[in-house]
C-alpha atoms as a PDB file:
ATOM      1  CA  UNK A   1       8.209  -5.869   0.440  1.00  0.00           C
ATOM      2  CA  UNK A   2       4.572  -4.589   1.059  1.00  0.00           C
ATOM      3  CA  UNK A   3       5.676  -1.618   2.979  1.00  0.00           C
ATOM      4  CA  UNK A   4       7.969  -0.506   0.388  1.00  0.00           C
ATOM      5  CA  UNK A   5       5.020  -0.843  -2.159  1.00  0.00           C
ATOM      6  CA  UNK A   6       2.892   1.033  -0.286  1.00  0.00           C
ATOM      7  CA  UNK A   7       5.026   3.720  -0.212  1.00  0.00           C
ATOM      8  CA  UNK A   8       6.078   3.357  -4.352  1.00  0.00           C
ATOM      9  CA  UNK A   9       2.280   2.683  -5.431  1.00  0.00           C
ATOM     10  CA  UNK A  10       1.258   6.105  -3.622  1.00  0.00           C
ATOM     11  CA  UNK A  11       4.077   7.823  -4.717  1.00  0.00           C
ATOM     12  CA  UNK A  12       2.886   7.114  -8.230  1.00  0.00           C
ATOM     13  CA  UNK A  13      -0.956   8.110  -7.142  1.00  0.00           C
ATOM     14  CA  UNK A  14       1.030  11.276  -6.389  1.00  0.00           C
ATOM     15  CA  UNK A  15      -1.595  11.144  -2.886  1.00  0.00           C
ATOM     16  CA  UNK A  16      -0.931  11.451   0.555  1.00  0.00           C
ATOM     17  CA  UNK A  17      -1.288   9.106   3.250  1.00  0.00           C
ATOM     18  CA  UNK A  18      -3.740  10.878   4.797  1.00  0.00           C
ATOM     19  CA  UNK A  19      -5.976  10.979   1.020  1.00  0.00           C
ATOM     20  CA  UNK A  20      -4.863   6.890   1.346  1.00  0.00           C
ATOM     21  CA  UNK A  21      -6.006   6.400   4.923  1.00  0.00           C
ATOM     22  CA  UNK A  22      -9.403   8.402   3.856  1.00  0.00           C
ATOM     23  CA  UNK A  23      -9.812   6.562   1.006  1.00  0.00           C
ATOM     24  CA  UNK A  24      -9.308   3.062   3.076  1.00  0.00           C
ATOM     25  CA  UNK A  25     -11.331   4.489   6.011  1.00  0.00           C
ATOM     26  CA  UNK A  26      -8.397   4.630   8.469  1.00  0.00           C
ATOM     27  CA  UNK A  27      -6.747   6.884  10.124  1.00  0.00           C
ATOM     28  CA  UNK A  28      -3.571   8.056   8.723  1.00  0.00           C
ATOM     29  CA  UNK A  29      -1.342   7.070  11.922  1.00  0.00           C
ATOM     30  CA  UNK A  30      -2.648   3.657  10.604  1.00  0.00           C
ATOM     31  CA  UNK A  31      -1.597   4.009   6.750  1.00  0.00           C
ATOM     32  CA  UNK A  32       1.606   5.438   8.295  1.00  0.00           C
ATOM     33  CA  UNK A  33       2.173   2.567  10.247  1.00  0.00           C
ATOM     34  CA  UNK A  34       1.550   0.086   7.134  1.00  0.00           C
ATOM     35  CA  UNK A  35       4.078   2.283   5.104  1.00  0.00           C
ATOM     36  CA  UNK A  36       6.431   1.954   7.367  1.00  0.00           C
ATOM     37  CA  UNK A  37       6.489  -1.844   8.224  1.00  0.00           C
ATOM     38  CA  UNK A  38       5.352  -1.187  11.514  1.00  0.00           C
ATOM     39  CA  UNK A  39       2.170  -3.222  11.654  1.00  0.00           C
ATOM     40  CA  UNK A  40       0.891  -4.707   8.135  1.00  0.00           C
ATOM     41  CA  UNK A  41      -2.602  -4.092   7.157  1.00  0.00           C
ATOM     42  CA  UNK A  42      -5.624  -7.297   6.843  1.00  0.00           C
ATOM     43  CA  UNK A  43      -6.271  -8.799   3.845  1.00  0.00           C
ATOM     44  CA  UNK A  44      -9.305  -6.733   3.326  1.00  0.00           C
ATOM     45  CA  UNK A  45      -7.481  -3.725   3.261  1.00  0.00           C
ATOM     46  CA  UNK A  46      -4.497  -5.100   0.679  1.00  0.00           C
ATOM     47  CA  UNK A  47      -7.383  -5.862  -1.603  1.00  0.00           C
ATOM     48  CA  UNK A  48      -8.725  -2.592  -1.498  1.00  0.00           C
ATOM     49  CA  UNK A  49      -5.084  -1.298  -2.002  1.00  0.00           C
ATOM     50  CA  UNK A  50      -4.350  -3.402  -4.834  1.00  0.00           C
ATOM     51  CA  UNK A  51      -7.885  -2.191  -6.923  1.00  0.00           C
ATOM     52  CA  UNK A  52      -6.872   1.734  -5.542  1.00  0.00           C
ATOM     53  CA  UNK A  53      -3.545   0.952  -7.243  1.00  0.00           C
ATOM     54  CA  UNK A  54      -4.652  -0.818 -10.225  1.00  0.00           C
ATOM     55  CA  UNK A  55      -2.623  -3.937  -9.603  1.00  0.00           C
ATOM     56  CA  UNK A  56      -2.189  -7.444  -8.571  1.00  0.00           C
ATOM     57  CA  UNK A  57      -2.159  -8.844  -5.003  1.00  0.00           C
ATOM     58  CA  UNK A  58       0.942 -10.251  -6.002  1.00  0.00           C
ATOM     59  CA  UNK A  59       2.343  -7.217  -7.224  1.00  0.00           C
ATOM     60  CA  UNK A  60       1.174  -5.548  -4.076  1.00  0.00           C
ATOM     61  CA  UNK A  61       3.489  -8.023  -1.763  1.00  0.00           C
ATOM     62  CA  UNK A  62       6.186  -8.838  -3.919  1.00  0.00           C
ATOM     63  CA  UNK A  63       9.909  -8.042  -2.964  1.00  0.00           C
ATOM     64  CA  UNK A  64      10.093  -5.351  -6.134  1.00  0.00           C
ATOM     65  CA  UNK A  65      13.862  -6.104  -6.332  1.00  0.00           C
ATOM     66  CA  UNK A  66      13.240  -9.693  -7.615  1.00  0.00           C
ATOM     67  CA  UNK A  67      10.100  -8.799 -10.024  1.00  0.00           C
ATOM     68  CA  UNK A  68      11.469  -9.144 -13.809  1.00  0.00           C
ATOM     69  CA  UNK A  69      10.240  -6.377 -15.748  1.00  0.00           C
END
């Protein structure tokens, strides 16, 4: 799910969530919140995430378990 993205597309930035929440102009108790399925961030945002991460809206939200690679 888009938490679990969020964490995996990062991961593979090899960044932090406060270099994330910088980069997105939040604050990282927000980022941290996304990451962890606590709140989920606006559309705006996902965009921006998606471009930062070089991929798809889809591929931002998708369950990863069911993507066919």
């Amino acid at each position: 799910m888009l938490h679990d993205n969020l964490l995996h597309f990062r991961k593979m930035l090899r960044v932090s969530q406060e270099e994330m929440a910088g980069r997105l102009e939040v604050s990282r108790q927000t980022y941290a919140k996304w990451e962890s399925g606590d709140t989920t961030p606006e559309l705006k945002y996902c965009i921006t995430l998606a471009q930062i991460f070089g991929i798809t809206l889809d591929e931002l939200i998708a369950d990863r378990d069911l993507l066919v690679e």
